[in-house]
C-alpha atoms as a PDB file:
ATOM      1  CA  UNK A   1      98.362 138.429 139.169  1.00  0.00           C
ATOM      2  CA  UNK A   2     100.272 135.140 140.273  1.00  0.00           C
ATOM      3  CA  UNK A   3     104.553 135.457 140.374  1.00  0.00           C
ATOM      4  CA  UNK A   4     106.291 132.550 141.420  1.00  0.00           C
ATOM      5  CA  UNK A   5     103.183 130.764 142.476  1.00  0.00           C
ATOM      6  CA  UNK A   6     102.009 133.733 144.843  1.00  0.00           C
ATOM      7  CA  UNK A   7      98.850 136.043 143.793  1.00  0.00           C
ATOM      8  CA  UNK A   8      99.598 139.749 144.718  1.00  0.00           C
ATOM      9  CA  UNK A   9      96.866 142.035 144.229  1.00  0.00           C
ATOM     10  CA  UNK A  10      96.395 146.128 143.134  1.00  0.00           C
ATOM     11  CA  UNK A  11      95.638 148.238 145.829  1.00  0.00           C
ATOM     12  CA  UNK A  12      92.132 149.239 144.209  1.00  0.00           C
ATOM     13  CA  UNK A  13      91.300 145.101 144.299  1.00  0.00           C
ATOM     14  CA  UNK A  14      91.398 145.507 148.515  1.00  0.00           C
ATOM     15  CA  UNK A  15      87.740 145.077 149.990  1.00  0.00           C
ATOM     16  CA  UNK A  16      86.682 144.513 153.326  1.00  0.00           C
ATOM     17  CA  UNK A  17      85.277 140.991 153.848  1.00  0.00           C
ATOM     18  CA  UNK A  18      83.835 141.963 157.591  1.00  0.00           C
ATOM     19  CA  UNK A  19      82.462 145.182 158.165  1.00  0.00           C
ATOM     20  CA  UNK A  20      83.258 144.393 161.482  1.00  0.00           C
ATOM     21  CA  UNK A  21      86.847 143.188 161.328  1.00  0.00           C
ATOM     22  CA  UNK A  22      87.813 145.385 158.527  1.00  0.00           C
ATOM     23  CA  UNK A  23      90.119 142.543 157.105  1.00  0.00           C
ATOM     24  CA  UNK A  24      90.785 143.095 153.717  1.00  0.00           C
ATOM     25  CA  UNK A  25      90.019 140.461 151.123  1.00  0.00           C
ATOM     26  CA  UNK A  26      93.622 140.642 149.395  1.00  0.00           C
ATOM     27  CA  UNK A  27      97.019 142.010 150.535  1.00  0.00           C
ATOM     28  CA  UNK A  28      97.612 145.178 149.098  1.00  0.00           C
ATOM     29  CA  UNK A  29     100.273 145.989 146.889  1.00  0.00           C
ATOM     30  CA  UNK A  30     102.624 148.020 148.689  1.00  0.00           C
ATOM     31  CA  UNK A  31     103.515 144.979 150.846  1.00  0.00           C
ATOM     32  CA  UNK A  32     104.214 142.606 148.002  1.00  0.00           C
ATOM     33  CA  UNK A  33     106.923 140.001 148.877  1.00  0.00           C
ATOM     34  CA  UNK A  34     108.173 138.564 145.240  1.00  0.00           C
ATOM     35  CA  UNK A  35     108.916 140.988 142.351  1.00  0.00           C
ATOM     36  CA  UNK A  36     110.989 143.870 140.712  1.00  0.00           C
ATOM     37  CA  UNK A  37     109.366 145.925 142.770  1.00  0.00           C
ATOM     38  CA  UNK A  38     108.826 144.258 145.729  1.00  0.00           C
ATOM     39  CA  UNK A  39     109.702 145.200 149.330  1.00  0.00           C
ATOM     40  CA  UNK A  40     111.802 142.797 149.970  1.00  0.00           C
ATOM     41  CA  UNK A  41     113.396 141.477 146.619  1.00  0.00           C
ATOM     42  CA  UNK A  42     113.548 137.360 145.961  1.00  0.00           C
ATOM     43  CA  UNK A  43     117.249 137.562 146.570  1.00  0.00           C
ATOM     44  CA  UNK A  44     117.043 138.587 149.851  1.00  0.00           C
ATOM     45  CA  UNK A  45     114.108 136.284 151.260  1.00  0.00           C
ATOM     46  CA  UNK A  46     116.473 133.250 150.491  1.00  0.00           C
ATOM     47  CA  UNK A  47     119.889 134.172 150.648  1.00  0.00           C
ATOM     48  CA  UNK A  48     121.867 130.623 150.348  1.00  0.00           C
ATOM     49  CA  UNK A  49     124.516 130.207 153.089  1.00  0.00           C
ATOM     50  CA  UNK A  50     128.357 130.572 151.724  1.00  0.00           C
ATOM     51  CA  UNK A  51     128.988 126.800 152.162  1.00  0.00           C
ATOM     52  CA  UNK A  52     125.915 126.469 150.049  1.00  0.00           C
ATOM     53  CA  UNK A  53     127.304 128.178 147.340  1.00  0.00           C
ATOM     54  CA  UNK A  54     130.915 127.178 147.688  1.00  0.00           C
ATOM     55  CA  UNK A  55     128.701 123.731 147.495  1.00  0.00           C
ATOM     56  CA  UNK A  56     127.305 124.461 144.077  1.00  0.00           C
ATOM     57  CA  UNK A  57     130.172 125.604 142.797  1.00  0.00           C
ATOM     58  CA  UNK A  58     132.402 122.517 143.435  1.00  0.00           C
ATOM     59  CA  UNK A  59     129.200 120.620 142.076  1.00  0.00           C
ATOM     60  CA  UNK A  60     129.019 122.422 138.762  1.00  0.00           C
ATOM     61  CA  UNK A  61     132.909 122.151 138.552  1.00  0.00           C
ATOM     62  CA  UNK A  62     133.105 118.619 139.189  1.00  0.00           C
ATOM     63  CA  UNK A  63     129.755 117.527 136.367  1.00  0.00           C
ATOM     64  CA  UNK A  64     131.607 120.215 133.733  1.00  0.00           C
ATOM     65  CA  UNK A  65     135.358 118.428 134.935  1.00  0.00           C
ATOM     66  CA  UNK A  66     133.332 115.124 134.028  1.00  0.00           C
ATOM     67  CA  UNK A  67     131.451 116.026 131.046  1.00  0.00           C
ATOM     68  CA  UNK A  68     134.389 117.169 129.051  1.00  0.00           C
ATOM     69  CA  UNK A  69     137.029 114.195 130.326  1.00  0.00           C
ATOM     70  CA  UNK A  70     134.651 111.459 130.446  1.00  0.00           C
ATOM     71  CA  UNK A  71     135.493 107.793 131.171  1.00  0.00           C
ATOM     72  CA  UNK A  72     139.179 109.460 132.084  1.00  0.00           C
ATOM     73  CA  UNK A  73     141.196 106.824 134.026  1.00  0.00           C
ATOM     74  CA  UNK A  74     143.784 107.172 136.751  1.00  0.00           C
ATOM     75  CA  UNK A  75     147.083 105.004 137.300  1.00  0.00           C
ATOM     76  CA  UNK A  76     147.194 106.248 141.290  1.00  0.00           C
ATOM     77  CA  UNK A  77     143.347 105.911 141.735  1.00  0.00           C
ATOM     78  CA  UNK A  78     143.784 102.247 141.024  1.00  0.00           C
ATOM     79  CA  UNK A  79     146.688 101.271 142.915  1.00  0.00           C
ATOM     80  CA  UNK A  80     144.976 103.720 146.131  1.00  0.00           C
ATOM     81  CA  UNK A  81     141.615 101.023 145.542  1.00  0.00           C
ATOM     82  CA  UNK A  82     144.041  98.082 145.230  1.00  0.00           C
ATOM     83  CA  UNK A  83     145.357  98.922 148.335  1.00  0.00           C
ATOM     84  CA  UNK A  84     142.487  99.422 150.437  1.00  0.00           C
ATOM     85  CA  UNK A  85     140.712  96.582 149.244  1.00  0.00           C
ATOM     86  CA  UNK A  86     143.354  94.669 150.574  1.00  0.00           C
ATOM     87  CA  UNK A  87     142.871  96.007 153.774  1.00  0.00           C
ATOM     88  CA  UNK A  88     138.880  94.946 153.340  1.00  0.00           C
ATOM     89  CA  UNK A  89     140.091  91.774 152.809  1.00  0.00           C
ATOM     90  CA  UNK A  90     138.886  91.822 149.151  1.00  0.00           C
ATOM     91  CA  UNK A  91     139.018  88.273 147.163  1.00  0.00           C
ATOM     92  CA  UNK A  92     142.496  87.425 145.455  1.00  0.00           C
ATOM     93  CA  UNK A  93     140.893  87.507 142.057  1.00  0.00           C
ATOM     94  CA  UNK A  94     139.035  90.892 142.725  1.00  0.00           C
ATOM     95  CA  UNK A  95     142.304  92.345 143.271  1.00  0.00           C
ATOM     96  CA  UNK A  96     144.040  90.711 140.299  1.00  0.00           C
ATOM     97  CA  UNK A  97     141.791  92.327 138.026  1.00  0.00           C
ATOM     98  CA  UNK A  98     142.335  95.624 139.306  1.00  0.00           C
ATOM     99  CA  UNK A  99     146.391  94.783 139.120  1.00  0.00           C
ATOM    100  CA  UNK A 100     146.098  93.760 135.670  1.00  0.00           C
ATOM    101  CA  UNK A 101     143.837  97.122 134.856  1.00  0.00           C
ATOM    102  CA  UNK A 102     146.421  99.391 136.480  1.00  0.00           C
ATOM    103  CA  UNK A 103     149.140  97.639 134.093  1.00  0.00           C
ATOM    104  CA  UNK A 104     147.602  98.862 131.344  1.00  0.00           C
ATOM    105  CA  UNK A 105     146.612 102.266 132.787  1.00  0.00           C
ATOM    106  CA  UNK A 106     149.598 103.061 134.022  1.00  0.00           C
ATOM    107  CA  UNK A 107     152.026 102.501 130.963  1.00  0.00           C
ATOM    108  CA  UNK A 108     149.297 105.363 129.381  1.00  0.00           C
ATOM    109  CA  UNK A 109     149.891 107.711 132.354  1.00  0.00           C
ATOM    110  CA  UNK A 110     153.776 107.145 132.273  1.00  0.00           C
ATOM    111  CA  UNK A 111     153.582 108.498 128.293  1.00  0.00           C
ATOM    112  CA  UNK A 112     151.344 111.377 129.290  1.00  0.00           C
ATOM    113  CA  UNK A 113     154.179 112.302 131.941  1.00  0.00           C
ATOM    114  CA  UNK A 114     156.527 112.094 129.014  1.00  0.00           C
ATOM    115  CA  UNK A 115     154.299 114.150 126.868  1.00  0.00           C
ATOM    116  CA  UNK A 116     153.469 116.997 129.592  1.00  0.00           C
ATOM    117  CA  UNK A 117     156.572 117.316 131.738  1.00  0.00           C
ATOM    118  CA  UNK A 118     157.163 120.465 130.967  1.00  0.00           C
ATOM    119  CA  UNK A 119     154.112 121.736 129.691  1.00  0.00           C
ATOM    120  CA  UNK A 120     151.702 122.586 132.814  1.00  0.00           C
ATOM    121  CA  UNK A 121     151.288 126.368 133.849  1.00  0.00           C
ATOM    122  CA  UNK A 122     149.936 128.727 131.803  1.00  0.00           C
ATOM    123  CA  UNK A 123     146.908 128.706 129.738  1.00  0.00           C
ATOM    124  CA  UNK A 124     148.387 128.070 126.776  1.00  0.00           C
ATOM    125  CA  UNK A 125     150.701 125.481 127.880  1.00  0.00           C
ATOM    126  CA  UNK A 126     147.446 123.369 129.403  1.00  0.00           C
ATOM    127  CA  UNK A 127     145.923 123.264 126.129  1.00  0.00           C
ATOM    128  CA  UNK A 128     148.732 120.872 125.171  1.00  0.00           C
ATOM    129  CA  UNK A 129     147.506 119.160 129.077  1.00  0.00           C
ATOM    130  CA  UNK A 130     143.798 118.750 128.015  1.00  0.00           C
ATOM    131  CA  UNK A 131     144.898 117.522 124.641  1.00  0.00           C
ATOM    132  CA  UNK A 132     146.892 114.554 125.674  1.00  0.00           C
ATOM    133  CA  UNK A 133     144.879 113.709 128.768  1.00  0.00           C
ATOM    134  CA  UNK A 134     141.666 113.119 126.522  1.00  0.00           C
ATOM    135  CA  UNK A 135     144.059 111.286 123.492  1.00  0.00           C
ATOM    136  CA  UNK A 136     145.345 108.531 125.923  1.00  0.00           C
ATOM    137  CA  UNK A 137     142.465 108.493 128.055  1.00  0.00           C
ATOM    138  CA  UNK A 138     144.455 108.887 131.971  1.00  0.00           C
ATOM    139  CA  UNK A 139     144.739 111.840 134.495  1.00  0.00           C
ATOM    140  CA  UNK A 140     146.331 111.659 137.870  1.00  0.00           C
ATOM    141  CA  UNK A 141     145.182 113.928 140.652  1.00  0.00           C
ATOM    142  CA  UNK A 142     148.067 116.497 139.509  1.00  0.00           C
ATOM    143  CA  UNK A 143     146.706 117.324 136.077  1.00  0.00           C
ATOM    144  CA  UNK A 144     143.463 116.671 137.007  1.00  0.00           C
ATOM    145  CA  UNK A 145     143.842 119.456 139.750  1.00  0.00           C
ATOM    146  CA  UNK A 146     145.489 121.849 137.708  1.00  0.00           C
ATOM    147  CA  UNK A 147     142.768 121.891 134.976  1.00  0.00           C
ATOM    148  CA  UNK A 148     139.779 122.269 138.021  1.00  0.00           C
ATOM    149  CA  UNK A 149     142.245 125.020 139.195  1.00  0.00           C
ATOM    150  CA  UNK A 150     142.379 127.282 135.300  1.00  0.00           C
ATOM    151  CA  UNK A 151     138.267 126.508 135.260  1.00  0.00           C
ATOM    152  CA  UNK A 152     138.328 128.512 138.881  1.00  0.00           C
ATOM    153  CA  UNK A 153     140.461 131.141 137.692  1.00  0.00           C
ATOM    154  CA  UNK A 154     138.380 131.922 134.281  1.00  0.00           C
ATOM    155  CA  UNK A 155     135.326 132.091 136.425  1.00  0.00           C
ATOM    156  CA  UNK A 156     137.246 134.652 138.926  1.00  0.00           C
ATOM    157  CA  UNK A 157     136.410 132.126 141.847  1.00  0.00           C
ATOM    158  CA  UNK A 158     139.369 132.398 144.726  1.00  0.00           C
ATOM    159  CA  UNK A 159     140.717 129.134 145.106  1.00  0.00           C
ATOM    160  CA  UNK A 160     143.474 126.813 146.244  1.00  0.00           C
ATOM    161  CA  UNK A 161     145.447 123.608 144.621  1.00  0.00           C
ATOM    162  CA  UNK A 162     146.728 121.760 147.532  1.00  0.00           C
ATOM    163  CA  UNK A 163     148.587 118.871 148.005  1.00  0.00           C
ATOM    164  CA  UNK A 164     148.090 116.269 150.932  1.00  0.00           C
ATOM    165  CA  UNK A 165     150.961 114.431 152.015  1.00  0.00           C
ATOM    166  CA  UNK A 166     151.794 111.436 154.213  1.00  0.00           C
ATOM    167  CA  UNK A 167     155.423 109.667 154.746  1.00  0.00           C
ATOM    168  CA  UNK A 168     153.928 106.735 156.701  1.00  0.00           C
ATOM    169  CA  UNK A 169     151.925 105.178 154.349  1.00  0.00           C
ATOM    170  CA  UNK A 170     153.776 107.253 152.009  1.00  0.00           C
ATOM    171  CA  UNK A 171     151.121 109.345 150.063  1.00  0.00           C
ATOM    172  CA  UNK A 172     151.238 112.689 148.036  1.00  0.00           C
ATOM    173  CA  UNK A 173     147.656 113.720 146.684  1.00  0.00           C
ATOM    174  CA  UNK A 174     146.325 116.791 145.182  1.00  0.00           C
ATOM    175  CA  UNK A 175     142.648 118.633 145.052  1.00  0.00           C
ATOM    176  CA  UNK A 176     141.063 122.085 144.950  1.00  0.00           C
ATOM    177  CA  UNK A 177     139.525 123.999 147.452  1.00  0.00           C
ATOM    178  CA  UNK A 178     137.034 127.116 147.781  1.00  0.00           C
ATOM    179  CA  UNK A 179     135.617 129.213 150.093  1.00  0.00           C
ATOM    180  CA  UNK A 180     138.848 128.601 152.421  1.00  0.00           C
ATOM    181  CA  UNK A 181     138.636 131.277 155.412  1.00  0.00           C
ATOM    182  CA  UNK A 182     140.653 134.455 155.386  1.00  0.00           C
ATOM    183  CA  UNK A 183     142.467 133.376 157.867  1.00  0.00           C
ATOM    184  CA  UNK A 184     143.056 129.535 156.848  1.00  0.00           C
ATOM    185  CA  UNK A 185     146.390 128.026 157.704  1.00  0.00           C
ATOM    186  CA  UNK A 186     146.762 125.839 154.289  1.00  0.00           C
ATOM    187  CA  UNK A 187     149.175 123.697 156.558  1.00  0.00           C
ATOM    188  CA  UNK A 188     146.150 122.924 158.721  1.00  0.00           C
ATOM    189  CA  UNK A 189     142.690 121.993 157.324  1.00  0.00           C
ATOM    190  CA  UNK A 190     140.828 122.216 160.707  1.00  0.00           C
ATOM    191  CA  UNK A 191     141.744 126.262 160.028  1.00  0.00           C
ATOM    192  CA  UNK A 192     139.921 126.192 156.649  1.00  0.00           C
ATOM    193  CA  UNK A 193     136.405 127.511 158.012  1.00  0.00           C
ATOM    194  CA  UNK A 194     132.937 125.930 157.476  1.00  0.00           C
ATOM    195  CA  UNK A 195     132.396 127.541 154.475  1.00  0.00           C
ATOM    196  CA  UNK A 196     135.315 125.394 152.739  1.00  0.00           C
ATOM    197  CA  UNK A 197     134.403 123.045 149.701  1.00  0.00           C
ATOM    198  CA  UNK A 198     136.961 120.648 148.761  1.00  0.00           C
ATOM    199  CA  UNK A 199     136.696 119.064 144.779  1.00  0.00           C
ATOM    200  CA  UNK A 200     138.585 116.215 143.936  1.00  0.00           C
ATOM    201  CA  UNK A 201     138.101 115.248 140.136  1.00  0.00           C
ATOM    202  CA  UNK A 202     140.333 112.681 140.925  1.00  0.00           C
ATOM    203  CA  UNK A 203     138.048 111.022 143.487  1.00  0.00           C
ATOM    204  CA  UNK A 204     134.614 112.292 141.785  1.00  0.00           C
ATOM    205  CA  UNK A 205     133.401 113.993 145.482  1.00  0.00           C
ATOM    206  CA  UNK A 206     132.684 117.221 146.561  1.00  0.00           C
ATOM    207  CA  UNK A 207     133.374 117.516 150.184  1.00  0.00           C
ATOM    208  CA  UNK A 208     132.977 119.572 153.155  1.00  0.00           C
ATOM    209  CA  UNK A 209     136.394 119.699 155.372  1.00  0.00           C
ATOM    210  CA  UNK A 210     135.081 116.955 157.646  1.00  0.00           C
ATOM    211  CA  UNK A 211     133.555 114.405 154.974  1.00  0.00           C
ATOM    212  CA  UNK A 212     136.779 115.017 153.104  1.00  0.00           C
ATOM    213  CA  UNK A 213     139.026 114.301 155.997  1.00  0.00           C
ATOM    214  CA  UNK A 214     136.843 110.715 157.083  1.00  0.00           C
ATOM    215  CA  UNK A 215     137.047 109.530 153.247  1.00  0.00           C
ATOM    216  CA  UNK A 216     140.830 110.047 152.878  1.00  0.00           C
ATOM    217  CA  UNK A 217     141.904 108.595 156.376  1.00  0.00           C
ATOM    218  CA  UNK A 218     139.971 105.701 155.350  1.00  0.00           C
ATOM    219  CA  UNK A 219     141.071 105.512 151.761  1.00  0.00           C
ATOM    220  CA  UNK A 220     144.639 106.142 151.375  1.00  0.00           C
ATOM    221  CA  UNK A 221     144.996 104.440 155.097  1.00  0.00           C
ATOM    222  CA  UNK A 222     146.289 107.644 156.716  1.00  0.00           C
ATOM    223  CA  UNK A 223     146.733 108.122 160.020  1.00  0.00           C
ATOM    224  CA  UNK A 224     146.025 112.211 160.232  1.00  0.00           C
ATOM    225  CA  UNK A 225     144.601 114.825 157.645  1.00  0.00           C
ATOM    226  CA  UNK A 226     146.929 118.154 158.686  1.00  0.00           C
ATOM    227  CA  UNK A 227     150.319 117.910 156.797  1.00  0.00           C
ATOM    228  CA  UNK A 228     148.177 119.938 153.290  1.00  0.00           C
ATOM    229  CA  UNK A 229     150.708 122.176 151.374  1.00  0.00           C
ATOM    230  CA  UNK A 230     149.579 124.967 148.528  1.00  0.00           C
ATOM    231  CA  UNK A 231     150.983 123.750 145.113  1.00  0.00           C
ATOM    232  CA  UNK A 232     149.852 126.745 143.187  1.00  0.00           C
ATOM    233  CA  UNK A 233     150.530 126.949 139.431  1.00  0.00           C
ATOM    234  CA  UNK A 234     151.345 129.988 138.020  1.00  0.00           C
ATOM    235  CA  UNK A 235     148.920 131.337 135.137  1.00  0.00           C
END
């Protein structure tokens, strides 16, 4: 019979090919690789690494994140781009657009404040969150966190909210993170292990702790990645 693309054989179907060599024509049964009842089950010929799976799940989280607030804009993620296409030297009337975009996108994000203030940390309470957020079309990193953060937390899946913060440029910026090591200072993201996924919504990436620390030095215009605090909500 063929399983997963690989023929295994009954032990009666095992002839000798060489009378001489006495190799069989077919591996026997009892030394079958792929199966139910194989010798060494499918799950632990490949066992993904833990950053591998960490991987897939800040994947999954970030396409699900997407597919339910599509086309969602952010006030902050526009003035961030305004500002460091400035620093590319972007033309005048590239970055004129973008002002007059964040106008209107930020007047939406300013009533969603209004609307949510007080709403954000339970369940319950985020219901209210999703429901605005998809009526006037804008999430910041904030809400946007907090609703990757209840997905994690239905699912079971250990994770962190976290904010990053910088006085000089000024900058306060929140994400998600899995697969942080036991012994993780949150203060300190060269502590957070290889096996740490960061998802930011906010910034549509998945990153490891390294890819994650070259994009927002270069983004926001920061000058180190360490000063991270927890900003944990409480449902």
């Amino acid at each position: 019979m063929t399983t997963f693309g690989i023929s295994f054989f009954k032990s009666d179907e095992v002839k000798s090919t060489s009378s001489s060599l006495g190799i069989p024509s077919a591996m026997p049964s009892f030394i079958k690789m792929v199966g139910d009842d194989a010798l060494f089950p499918i799950s632990d010929i490949y066992k993904p690494s833990e950053q591998a799976k960490n991987t897939s799940i800040g994947i999954n989280t970030l396409n699900e994140f997407n597919e339910e607030f599509s086309n969602i804009e952010s006030s902050t993620y526009l003035y961030v781009q305004i500002q460091y296409l400035k620093r590319q030297g972007a033309s005048e009337q590239e970055i004129q657009k973008l002002e007059l975009q964040l106008e209107e996108v930020d007047k939406r994000a300013e009533e969603l404040y209004i609307r949510t203030q007080t709403t954000t940390g339970s369940p319950s309470q985020n219901l209210l969150l999703e429901k605005n957020i998809k009526n006037l079309n804008v999430a910041n990193c904030g809400d946007r966190a907090t609703l990757v953060q209840q997905k994690l937390n239905r699912q079971h899946i250990p994770n962190k909210k976290v904010m990053l913060q910088s006085i000089e440029p000024f900058a306060e910026h929140e994400f998600n993170v899995v697969g942080l090591d036991e012994n993780a200072d949150i203060s300190d993201p060269s502590t957070w292990g290889d096996n740490a996924v960061i998802i930011d919504t906010w910034a549509n990436k998945v990153f490891n702790v390294n890819s994650a620390k070259e994009f927002y030095l270069d983004f926001f215009g920061l000058k180190d990645f360490q000063n991270v605090q927890s900003v944990e909500d409480n449902f």
